[in-house]
N, C-alpha and C. Protein backbone atom coordinates (compact mmCIF):
# COMPACT_ATOMS: atom_id res chain seq x y z
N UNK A 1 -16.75 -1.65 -2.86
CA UNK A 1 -16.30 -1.11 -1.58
C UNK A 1 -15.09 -0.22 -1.81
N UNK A 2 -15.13 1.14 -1.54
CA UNK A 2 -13.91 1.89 -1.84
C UNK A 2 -13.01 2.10 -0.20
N UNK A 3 -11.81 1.50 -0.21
CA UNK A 3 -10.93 1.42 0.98
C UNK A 3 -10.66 3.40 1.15
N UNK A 4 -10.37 3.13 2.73
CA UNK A 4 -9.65 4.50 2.81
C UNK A 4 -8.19 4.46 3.75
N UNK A 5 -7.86 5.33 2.85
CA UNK A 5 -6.20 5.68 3.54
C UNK A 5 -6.26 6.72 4.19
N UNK A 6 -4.68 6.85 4.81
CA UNK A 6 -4.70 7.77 5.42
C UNK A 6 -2.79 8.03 5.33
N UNK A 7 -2.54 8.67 6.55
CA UNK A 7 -1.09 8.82 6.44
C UNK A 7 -0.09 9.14 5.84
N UNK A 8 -0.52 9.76 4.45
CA UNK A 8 0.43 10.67 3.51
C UNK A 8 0.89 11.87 4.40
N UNK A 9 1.49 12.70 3.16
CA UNK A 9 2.44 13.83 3.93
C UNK A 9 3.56 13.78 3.11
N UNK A 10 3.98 15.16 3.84
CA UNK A 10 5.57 15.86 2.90
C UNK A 10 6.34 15.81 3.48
N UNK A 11 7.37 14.60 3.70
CA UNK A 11 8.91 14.47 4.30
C UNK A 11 10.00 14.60 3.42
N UNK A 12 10.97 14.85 4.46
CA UNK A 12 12.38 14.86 3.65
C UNK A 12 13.12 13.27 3.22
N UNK A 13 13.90 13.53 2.35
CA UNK A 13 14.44 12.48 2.02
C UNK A 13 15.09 11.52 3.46
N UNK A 14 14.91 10.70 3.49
CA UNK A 14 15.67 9.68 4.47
C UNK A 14 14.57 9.18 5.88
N UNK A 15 13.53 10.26 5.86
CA UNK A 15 12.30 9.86 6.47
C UNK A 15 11.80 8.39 6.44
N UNK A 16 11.10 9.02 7.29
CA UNK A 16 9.89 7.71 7.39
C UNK A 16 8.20 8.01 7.72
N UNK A 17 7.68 7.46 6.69
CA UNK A 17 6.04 7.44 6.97
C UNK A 17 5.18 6.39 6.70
N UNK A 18 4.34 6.04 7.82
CA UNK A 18 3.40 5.19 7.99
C UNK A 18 1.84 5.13 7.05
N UNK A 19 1.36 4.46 6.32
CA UNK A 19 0.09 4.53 6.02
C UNK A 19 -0.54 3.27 6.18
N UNK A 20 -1.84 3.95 6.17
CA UNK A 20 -2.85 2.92 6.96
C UNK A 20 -4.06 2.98 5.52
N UNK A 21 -4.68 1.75 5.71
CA UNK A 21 -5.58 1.82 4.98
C UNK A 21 -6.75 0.49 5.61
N UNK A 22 -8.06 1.03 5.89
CA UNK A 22 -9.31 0.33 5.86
C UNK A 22 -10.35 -0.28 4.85
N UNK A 23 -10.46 -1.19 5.25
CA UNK A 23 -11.23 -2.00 4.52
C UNK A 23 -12.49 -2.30 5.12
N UNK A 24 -13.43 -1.19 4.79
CA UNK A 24 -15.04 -1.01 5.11
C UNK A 24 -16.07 -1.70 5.16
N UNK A 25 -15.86 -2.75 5.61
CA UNK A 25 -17.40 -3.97 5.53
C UNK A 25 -16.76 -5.15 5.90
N UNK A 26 -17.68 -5.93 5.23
CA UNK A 26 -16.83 -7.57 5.79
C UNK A 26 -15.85 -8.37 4.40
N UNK A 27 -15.14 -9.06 5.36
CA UNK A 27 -13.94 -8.86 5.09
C UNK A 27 -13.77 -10.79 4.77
N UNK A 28 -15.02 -11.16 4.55
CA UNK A 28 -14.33 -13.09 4.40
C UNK A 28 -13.89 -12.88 3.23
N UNK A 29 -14.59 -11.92 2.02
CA UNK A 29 -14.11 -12.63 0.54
C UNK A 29 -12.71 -11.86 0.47
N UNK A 30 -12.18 -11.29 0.87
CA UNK A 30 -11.17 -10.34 0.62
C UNK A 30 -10.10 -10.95 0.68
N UNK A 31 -9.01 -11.86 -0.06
CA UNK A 31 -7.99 -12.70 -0.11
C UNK A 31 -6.41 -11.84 -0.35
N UNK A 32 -6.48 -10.70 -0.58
CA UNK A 32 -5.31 -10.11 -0.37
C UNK A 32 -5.04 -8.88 -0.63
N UNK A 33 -4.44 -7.92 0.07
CA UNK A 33 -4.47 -6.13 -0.15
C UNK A 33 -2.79 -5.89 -0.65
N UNK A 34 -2.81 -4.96 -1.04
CA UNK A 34 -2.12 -4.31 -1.39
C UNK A 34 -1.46 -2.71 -1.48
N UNK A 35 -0.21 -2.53 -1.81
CA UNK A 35 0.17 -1.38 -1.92
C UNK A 35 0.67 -1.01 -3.52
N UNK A 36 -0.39 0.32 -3.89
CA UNK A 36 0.82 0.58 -5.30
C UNK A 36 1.01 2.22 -4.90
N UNK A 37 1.59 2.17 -5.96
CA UNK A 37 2.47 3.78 -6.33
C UNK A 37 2.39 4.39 -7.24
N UNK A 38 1.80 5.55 -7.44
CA UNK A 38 2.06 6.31 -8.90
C UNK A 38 2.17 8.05 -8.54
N UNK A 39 3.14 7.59 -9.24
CA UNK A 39 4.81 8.63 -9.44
C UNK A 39 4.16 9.50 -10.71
N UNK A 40 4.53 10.46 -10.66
CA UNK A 40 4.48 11.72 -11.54
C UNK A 40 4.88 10.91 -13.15
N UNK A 41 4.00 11.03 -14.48
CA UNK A 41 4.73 10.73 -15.80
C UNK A 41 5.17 9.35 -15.61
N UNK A 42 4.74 8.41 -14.35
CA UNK A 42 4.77 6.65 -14.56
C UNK A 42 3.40 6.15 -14.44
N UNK A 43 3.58 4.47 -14.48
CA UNK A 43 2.70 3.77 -14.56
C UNK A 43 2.26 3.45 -13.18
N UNK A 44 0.87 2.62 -13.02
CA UNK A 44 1.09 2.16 -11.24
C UNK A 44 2.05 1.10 -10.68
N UNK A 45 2.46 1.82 -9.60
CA UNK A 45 3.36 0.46 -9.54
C UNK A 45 3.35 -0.52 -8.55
N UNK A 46 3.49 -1.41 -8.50
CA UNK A 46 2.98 -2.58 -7.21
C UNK A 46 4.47 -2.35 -6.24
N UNK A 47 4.11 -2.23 -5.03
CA UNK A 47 4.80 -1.97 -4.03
C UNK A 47 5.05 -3.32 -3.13
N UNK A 48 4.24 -3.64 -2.26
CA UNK A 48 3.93 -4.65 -1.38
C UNK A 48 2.26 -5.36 -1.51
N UNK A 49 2.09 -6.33 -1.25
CA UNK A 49 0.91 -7.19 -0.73
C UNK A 49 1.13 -8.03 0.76
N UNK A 50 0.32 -8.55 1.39
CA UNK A 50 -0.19 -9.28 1.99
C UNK A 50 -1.47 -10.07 2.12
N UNK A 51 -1.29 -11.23 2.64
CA UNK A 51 -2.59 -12.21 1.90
C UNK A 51 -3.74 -12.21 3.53
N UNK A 52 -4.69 -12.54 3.60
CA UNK A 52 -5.53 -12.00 3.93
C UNK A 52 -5.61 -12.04 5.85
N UNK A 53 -5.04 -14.01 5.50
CA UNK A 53 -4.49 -14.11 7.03
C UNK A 53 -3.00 -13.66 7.70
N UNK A 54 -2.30 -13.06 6.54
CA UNK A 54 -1.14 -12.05 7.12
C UNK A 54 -0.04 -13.09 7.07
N UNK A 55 -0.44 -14.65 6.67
CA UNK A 55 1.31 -15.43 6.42
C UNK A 55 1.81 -14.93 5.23
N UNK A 56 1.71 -14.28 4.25
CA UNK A 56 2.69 -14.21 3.25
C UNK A 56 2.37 -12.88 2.82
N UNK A 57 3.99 -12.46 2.80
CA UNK A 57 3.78 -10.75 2.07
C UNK A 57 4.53 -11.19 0.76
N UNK A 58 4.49 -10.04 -0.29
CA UNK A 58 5.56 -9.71 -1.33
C UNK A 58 5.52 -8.23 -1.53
N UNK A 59 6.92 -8.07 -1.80
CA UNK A 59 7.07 -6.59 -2.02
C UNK A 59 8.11 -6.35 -3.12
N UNK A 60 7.68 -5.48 -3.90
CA UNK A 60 8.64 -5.09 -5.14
C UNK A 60 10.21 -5.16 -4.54
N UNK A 61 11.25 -5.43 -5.68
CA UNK A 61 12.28 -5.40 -5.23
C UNK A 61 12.92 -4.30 -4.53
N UNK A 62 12.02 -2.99 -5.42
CA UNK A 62 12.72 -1.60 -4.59
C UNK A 62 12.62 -1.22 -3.52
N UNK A 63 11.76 -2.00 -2.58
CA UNK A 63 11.38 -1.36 -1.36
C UNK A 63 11.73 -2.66 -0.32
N UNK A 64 11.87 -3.67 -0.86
CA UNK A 64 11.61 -4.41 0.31
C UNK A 64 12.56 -4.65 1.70
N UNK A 65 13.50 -3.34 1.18
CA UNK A 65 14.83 -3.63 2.45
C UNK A 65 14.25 -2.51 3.02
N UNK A 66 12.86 -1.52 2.78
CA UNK A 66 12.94 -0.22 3.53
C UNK A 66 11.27 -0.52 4.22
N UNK A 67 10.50 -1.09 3.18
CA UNK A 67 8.92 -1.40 3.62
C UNK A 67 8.74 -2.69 4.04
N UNK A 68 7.68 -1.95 4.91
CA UNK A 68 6.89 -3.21 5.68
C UNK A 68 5.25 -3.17 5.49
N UNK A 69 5.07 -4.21 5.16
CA UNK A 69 3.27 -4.22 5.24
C UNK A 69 2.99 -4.82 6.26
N UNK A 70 2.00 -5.06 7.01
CA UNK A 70 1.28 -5.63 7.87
C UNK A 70 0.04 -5.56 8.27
N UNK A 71 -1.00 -6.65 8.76
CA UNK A 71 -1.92 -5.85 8.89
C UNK A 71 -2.49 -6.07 10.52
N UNK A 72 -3.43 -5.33 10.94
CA UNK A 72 -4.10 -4.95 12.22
C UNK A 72 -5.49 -5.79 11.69
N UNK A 73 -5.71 -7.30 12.20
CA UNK A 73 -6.87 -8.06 11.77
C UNK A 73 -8.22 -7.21 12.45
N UNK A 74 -7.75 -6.82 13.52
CA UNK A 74 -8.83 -6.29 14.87
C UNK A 74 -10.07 -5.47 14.15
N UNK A 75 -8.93 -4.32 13.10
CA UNK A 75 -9.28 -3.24 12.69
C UNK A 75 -9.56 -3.09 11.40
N UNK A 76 -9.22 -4.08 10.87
CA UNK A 76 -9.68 -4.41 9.43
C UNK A 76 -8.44 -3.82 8.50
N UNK A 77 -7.23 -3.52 8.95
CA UNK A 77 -6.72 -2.23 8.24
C UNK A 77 -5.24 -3.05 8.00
N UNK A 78 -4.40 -2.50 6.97
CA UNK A 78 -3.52 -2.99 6.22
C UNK A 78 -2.26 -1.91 6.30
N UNK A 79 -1.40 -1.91 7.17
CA UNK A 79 -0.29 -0.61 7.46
C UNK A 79 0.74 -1.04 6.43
N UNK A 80 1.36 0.38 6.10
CA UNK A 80 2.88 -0.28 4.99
C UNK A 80 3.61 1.30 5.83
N UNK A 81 4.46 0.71 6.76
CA UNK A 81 6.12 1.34 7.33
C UNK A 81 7.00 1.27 5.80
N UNK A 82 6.81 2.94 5.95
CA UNK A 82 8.16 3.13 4.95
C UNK A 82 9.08 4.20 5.60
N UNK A 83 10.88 3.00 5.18
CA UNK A 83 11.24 3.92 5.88
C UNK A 83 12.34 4.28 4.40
N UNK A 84 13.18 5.34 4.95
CA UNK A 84 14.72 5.65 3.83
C UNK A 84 13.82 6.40 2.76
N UNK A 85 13.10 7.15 2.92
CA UNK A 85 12.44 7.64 1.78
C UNK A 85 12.72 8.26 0.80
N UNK A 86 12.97 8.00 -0.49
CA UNK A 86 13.48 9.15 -1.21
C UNK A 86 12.61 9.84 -2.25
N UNK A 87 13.40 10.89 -2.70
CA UNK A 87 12.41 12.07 -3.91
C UNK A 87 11.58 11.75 -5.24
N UNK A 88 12.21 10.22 -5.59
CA UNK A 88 11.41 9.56 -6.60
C UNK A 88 10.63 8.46 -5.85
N UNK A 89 10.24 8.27 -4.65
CA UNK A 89 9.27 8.04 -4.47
C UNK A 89 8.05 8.69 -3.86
N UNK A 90 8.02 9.93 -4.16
CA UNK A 90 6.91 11.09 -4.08
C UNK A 90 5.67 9.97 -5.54
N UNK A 91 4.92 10.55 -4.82
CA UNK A 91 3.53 10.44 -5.77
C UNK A 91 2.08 9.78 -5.23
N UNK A 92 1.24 9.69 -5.50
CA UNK A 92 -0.06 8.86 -5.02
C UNK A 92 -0.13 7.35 -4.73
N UNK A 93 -0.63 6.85 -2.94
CA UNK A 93 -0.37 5.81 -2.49
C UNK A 93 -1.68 5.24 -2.72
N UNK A 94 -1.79 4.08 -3.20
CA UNK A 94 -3.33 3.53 -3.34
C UNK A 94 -3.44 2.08 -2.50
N UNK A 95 -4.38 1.93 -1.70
CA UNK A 95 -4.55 0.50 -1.06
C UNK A 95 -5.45 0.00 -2.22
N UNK A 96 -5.56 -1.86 -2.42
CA UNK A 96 -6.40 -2.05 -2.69
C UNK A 96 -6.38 -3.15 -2.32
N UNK A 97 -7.86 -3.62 -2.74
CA UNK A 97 -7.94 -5.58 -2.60
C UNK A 97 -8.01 -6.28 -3.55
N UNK A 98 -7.53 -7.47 -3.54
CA UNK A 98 -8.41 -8.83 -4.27
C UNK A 98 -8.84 -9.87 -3.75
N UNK A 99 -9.78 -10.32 -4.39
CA UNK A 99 -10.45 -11.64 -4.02
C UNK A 99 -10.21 -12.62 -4.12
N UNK A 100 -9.34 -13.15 -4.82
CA UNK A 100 -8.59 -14.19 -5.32
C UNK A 100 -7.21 -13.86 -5.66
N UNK A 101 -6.36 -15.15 -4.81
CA UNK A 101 -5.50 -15.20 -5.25
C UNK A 101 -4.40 -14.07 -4.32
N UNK A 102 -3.05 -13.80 -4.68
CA UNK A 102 -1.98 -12.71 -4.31
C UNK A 102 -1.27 -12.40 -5.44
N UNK A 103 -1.79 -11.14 -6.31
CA UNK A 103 -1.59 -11.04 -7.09
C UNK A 103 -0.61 -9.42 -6.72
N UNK A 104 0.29 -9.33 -7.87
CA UNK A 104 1.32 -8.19 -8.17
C UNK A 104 0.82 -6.81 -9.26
N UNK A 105 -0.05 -7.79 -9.48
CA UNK A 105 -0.31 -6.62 -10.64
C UNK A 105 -1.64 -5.49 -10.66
N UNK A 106 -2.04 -4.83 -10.86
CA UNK A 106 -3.06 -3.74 -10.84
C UNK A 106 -4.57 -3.96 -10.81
N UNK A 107 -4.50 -5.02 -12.37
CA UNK A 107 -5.81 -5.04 -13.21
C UNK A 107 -6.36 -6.70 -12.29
N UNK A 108 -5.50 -7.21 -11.74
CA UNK A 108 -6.17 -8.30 -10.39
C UNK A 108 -6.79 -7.71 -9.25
N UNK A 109 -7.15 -6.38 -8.96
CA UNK A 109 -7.65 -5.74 -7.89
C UNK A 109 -8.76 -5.22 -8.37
N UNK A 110 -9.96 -5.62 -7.34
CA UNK A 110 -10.78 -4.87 -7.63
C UNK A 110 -11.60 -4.20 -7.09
N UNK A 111 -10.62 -4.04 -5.40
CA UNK A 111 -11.35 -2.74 -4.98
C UNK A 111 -9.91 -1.63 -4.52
N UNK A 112 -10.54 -0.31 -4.42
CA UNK A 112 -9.48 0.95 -4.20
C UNK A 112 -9.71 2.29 -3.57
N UNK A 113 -8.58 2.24 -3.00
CA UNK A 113 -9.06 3.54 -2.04
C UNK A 113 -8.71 4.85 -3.08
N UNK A 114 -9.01 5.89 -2.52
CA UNK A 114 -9.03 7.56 -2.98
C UNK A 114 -7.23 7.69 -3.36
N UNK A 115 -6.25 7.37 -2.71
CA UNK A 115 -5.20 7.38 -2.40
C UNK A 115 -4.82 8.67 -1.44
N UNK A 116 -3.50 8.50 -1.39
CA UNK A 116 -3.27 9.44 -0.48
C UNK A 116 -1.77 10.11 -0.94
N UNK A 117 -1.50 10.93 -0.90
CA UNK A 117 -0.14 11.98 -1.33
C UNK A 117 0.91 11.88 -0.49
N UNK A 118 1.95 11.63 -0.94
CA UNK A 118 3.06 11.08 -0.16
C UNK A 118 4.54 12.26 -1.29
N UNK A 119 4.99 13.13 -0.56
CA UNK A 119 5.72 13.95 -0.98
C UNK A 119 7.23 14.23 -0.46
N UNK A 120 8.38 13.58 -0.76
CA UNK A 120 9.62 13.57 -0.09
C UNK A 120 10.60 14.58 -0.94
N UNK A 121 10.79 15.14 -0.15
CA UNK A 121 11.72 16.42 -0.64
C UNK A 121 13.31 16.15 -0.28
N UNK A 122 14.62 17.12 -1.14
CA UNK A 122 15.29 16.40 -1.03
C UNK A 122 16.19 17.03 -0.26
């Protein structure tokens, strides 16, 4: 199942932008989504999660005083509010899922959206 995002865009530093991401079918095995990041010349990087019934998030240390994950059960969809944005965090936003477990790391996901371009100028 490949998720889709949405809500990228080119803001200035100190902004704020919303992305959304869907999760296309049914949704029992799906135990927790996520947010990563990849930045120009880095690795991916784990941002935030939330687990499937929405009691427990985690979010990397760098963001978690500025992001919010949450999700919209109705709609199947997984939002991350970012706000204070800055120029090194320009690069490609990827939702994904896992099936097990709430995991931080990349290679525990195994489904993913297209991503979406997120560009903060300074």
């Amino acid at each position: 199942v490949q998720l889709v995002e949405s809500g990228g865009g080119s803001v200035r530093a100190g902004d704020s932008l919303r992305l959304s991401c869907t999760y296309p079918g049914r949704t029992y095995s799906v135990a927790t989504m996520a947010w990563f990041r990849q930045a120009p010349t880095r690795e991916l990087e784990f941002l935030a999660n939330i687990n499937w019934s929405g009691e427990r998030v985690e979010y990397a240390d760098a963001v978690k005083d500025r992001f919010t994950i949450s999700r919209n059960s109705a709609k199947n969809m997984v939002l991350l509010q970012m706000n204070s944005l800055k120029p090194e965090e320009t690069g490609v936003y990827y939702c994904a899922a896992a099936f097990t477990g709430q995991p931080s790391t990349p290679e525990k996901y195994e489904s993913w959206g297209q991503g979406t371009q997120v560009t903060v100028s300074a």
